[in-house]
C-alpha atoms as a PDB file:
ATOM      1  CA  UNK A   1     156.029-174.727 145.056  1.00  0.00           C
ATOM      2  CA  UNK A   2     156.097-173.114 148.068  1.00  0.00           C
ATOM      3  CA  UNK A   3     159.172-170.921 147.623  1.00  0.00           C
ATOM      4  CA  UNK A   4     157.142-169.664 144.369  1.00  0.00           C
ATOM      5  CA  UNK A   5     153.897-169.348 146.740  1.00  0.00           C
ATOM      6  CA  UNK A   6     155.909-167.206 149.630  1.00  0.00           C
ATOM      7  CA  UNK A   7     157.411-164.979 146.563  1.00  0.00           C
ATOM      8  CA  UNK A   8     153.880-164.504 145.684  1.00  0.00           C
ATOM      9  CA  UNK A   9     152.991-163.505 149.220  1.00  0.00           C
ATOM     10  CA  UNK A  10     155.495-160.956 149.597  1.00  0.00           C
ATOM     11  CA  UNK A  11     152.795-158.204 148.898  1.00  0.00           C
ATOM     12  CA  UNK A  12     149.125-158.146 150.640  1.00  0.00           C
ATOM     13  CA  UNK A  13     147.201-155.253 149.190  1.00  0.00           C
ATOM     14  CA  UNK A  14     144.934-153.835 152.613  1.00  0.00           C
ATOM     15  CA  UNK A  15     141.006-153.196 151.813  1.00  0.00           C
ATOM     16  CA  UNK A  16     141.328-150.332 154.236  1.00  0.00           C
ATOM     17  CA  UNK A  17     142.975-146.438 154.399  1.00  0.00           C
ATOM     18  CA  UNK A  18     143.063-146.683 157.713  1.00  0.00           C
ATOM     19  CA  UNK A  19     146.817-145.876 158.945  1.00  0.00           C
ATOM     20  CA  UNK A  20     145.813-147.275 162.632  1.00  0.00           C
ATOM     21  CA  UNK A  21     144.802-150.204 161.160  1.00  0.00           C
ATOM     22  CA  UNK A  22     147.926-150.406 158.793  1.00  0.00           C
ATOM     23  CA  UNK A  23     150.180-150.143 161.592  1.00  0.00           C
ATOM     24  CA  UNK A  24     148.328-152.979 163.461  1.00  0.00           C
ATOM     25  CA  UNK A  25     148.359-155.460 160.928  1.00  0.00           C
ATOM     26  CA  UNK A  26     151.927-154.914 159.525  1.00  0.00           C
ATOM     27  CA  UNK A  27     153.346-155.918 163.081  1.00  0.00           C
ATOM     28  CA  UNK A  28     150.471-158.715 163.565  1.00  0.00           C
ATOM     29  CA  UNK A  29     151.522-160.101 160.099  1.00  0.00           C
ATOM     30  CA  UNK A  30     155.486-159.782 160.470  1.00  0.00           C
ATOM     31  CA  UNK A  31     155.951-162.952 161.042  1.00  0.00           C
ATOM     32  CA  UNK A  32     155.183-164.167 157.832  1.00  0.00           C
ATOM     33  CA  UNK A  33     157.282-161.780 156.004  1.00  0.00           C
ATOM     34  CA  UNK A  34     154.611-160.423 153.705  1.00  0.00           C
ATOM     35  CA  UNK A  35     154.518-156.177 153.090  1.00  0.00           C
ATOM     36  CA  UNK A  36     150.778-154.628 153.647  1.00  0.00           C
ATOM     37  CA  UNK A  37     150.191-151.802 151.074  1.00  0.00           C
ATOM     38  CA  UNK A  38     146.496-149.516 151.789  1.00  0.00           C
ATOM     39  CA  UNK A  39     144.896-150.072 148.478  1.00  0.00           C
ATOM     40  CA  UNK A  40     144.860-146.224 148.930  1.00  0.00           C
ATOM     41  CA  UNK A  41     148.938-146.170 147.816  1.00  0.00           C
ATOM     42  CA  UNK A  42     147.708-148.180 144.402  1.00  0.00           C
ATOM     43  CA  UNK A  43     145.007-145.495 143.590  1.00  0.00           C
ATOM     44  CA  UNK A  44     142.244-148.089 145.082  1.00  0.00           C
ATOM     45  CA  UNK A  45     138.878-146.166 146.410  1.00  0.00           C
ATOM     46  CA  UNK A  46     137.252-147.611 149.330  1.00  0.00           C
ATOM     47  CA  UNK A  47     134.376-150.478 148.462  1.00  0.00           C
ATOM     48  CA  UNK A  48     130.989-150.261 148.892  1.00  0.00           C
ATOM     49  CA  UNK A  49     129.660-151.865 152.215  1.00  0.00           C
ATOM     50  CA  UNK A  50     126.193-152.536 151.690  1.00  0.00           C
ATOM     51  CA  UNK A  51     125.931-155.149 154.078  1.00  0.00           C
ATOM     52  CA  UNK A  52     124.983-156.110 158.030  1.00  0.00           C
ATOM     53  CA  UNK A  53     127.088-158.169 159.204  1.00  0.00           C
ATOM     54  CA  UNK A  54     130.931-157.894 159.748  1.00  0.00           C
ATOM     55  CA  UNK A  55     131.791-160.398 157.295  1.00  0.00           C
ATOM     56  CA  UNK A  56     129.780-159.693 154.243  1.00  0.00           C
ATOM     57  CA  UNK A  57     131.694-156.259 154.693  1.00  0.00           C
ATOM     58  CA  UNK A  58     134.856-157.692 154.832  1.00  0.00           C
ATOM     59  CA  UNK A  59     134.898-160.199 151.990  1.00  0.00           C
ATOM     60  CA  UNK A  60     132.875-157.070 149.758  1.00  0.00           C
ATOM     61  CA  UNK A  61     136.417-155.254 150.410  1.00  0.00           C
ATOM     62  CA  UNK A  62     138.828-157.669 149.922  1.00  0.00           C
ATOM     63  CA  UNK A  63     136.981-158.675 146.633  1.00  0.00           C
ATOM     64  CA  UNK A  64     137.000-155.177 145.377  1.00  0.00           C
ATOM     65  CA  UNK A  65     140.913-154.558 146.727  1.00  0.00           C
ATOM     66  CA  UNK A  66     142.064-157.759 144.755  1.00  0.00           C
ATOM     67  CA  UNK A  67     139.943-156.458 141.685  1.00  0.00           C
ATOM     68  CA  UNK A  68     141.658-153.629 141.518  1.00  0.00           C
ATOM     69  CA  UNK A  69     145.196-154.569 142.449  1.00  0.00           C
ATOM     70  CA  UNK A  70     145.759-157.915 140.905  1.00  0.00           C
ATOM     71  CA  UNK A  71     147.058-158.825 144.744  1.00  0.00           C
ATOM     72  CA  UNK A  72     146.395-160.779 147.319  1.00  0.00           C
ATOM     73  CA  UNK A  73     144.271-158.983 149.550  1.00  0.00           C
ATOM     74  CA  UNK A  74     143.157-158.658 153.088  1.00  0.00           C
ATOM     75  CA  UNK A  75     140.254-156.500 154.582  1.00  0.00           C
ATOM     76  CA  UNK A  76     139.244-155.836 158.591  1.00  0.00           C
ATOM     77  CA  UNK A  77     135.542-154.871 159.362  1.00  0.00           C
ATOM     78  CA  UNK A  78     135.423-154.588 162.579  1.00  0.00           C
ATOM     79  CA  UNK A  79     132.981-152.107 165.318  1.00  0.00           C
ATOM     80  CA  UNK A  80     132.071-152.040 168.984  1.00  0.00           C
ATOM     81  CA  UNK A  81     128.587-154.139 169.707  1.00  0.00           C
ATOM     82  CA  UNK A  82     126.884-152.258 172.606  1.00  0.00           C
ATOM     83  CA  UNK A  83     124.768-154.689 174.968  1.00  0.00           C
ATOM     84  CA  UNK A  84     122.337-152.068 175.705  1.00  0.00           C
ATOM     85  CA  UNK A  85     121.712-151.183 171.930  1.00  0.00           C
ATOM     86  CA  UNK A  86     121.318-155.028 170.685  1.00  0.00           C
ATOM     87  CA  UNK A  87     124.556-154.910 169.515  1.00  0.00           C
ATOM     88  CA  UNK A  88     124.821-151.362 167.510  1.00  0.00           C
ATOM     89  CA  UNK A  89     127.117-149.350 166.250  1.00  0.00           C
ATOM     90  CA  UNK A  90     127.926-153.035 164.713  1.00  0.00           C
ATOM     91  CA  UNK A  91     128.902-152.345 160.979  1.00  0.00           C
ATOM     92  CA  UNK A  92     127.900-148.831 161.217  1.00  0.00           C
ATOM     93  CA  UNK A  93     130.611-148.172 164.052  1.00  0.00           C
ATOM     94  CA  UNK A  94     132.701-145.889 161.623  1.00  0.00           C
ATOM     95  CA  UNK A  95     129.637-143.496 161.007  1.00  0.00           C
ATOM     96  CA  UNK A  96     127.960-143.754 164.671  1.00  0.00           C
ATOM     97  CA  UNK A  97     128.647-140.228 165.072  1.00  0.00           C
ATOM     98  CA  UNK A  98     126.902-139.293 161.896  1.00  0.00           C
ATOM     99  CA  UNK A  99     123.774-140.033 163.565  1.00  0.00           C
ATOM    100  CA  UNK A 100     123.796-137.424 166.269  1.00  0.00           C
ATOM    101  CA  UNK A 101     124.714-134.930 164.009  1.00  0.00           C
ATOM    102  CA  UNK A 102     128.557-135.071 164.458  1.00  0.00           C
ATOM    103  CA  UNK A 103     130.637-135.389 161.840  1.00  0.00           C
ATOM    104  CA  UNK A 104     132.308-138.834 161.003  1.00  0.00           C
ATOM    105  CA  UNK A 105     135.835-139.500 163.720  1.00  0.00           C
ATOM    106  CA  UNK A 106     137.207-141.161 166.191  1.00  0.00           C
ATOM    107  CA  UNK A 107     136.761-138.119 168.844  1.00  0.00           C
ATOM    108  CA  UNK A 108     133.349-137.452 167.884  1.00  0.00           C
ATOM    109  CA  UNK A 109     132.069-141.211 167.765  1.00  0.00           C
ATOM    110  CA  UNK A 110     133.364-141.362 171.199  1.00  0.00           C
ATOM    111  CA  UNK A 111     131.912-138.204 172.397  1.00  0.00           C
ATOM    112  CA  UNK A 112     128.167-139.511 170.870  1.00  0.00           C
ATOM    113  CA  UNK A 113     128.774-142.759 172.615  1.00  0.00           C
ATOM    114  CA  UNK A 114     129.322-141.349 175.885  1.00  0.00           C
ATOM    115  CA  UNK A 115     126.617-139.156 175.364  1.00  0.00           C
ATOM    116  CA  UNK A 116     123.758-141.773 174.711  1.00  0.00           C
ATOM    117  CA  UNK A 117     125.531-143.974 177.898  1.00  0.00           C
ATOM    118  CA  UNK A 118     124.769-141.782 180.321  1.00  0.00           C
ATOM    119  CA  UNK A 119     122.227-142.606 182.008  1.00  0.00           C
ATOM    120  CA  UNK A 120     122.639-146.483 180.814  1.00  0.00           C
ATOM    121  CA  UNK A 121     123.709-148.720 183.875  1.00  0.00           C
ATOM    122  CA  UNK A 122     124.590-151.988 181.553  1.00  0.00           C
ATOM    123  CA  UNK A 123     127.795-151.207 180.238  1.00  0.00           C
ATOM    124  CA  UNK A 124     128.901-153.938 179.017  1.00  0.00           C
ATOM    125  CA  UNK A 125     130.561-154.045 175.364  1.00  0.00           C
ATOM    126  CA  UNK A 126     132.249-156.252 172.432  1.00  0.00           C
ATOM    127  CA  UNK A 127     134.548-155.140 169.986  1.00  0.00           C
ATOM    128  CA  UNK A 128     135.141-157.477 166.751  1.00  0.00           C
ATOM    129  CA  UNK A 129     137.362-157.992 164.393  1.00  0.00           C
ATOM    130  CA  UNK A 130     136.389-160.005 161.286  1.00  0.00           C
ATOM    131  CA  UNK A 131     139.600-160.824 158.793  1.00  0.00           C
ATOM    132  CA  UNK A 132     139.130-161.834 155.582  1.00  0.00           C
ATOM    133  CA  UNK A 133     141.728-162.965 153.239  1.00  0.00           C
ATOM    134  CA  UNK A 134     141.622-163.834 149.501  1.00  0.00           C
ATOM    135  CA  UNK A 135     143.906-164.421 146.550  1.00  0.00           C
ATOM    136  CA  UNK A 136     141.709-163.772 143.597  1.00  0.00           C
ATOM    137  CA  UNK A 137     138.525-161.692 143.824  1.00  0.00           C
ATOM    138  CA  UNK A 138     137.020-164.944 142.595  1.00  0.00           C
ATOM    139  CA  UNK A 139     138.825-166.963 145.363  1.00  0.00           C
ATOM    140  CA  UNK A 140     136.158-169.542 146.165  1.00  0.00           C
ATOM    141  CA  UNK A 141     137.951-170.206 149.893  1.00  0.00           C
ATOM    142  CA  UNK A 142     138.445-167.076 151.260  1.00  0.00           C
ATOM    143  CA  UNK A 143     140.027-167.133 154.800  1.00  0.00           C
ATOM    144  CA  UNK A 144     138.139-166.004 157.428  1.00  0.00           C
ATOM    145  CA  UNK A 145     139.367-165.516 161.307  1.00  0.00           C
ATOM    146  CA  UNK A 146     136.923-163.416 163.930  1.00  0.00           C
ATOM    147  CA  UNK A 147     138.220-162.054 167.019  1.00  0.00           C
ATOM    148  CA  UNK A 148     136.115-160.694 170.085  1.00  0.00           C
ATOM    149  CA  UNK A 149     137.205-158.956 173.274  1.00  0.00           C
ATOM    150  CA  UNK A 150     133.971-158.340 176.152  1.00  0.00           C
ATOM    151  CA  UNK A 151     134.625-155.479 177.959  1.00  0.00           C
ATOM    152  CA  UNK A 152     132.545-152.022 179.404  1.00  0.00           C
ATOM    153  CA  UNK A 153     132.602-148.475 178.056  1.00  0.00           C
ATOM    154  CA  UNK A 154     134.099-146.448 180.743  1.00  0.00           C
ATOM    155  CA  UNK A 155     132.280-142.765 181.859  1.00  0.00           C
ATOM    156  CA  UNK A 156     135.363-141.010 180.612  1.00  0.00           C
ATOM    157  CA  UNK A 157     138.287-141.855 177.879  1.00  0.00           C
ATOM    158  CA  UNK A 158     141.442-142.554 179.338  1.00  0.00           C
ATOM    159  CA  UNK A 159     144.851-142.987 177.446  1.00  0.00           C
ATOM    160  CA  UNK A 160     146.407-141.738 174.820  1.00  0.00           C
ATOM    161  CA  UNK A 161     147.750-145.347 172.579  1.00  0.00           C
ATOM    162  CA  UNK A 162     145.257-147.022 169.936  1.00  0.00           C
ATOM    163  CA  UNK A 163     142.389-145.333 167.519  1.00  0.00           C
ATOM    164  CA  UNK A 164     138.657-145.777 167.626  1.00  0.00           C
ATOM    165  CA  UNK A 165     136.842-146.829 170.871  1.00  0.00           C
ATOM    166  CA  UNK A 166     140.214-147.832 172.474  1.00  0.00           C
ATOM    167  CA  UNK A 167     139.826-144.527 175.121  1.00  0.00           C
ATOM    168  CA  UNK A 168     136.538-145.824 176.517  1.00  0.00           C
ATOM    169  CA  UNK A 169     137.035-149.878 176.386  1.00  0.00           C
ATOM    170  CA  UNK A 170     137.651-150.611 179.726  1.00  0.00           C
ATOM    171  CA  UNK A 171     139.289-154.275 180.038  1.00  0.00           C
ATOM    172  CA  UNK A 172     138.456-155.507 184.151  1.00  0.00           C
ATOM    173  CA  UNK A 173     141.453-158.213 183.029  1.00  0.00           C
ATOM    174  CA  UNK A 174     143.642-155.135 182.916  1.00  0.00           C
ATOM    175  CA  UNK A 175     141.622-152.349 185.080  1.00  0.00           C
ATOM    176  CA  UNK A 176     142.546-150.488 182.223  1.00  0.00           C
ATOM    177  CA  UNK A 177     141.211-149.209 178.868  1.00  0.00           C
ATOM    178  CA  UNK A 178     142.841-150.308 175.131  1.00  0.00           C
ATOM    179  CA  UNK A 179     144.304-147.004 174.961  1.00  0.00           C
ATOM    180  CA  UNK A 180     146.136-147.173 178.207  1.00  0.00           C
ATOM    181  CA  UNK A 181     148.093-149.991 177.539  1.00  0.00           C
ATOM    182  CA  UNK A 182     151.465-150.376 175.724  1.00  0.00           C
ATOM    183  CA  UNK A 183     150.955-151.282 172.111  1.00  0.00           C
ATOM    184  CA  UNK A 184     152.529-154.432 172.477  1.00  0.00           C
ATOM    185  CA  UNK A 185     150.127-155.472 174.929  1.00  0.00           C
ATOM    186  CA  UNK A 186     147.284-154.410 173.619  1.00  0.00           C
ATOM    187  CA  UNK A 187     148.002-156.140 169.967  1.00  0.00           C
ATOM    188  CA  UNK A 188     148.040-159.222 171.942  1.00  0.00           C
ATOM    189  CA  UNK A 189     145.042-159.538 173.683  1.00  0.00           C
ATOM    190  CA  UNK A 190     143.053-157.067 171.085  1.00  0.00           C
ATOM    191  CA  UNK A 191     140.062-158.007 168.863  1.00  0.00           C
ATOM    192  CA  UNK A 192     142.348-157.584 166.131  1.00  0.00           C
ATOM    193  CA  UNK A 193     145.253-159.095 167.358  1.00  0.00           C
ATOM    194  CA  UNK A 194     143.141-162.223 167.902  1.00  0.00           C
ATOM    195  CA  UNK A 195     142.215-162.211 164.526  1.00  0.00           C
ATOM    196  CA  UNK A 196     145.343-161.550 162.494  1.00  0.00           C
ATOM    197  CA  UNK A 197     146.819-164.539 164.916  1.00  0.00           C
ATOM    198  CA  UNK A 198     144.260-166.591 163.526  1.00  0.00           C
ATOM    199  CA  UNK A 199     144.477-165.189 160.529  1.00  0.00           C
ATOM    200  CA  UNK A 200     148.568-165.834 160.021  1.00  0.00           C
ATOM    201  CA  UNK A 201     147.970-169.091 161.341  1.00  0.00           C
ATOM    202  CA  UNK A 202     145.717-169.486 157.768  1.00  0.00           C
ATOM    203  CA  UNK A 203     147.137-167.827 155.736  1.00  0.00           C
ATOM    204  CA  UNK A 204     150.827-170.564 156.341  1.00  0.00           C
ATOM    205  CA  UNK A 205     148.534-173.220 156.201  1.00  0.00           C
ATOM    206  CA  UNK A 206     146.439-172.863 153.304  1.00  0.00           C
ATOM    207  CA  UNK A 207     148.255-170.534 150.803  1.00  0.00           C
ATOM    208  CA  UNK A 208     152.576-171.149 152.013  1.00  0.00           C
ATOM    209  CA  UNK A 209     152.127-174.914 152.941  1.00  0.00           C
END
């Protein structure tokens, strides 16, 4: 049974397009020999994400990506929770920039969010990761693992590694922001990386035990 289960597992269909994200996850996940495939190589669009929290979002996706696929499938809604905004960008992260009249990106969402910090003192941030993981889009147990890092937006970005808020998320453990770390390091102490640990850790224990 479980030989038949880690054949099964050899393929993980990813509820995201997202080649930063790819790239994370494929080296997170290596160690239990499975292949990620964006649902975007398999002709899947991108679900609807109707929802406010991180992981309504993420189980929405996953359901839709196994739908479509007939695959296993694995989705990441993650965003940076601002202190001094009660939490936003939250779910709406991706699109932040939208809302100053940039156009949706990485660059611009961290030009807006530098822009509405400046003359905010409490800089303190989170950014989350919420992983969920299902075989079936009717999988009644889907696997959930959340991952948080606490950090504060810098004044300027700094480093060239990682996507999304990674120039301006300044880690005091480090003195350094995501982006200015080696990959390596940063995929072990990330929001992400903490959740595709977790994550792995379920995935052997409930679906290759």
């Amino acid at each position: 049974m479980a030989g038949a289960k880690a054949i099964f597992l050899m393929k993980i269909v990813l509820a995201s397009n997202n080649p930063g994200k790819l790239a994370e996850l494929q080296a997170m996940f290596a160690p239990l020999g499975v292949e990620l495939v964006r649902q975007g190589d398999l002709g899947v669009g991108e679900a609807e994400e109707p929802f406010r929290t991180f992981v309504e979002n993420a189980l929405a996706k996953a359901r839709h990506a196994a739908a479509h696929t007939g695959l296993p499938a694995v989705a990441d809604d993650a965003g940076l929770c601002v202190d001094a905004f009660d939490g936003q960008p939250g779910v709406d992260t991706a699109f932040y920039a939208t809302r100053f009249g940039y156009p949706k990106g990485d660059d611009h969402n961290v030009r807006a969010l530098l822009e509405q910090m400046r003359d905010v003192g409490n800089r303190r941030a989170s950014l989350v990761s919420t992983l969920v993981a299902v075989r079936t889009p009717a999988d009644p147990e889907p696997l959930i693992a959340v991952g948080r890092v606490t950090g504060e937006i810098a004044h300027a970005p700094a480093g060239g590694n990682g996507f999304g808020f990674d120039p301006v998320m300044f880690i005091p453990e480090f003195g350094k922001t995501f982006a200015q770390l080696p990959v390596e390091v940063k995929n072990a102490h990330s929001h992400r990386g903490r959740a595709a640990r977790d994550m792995v850790r379920l995935i052997r224990e409930r679906w290759m035990a």
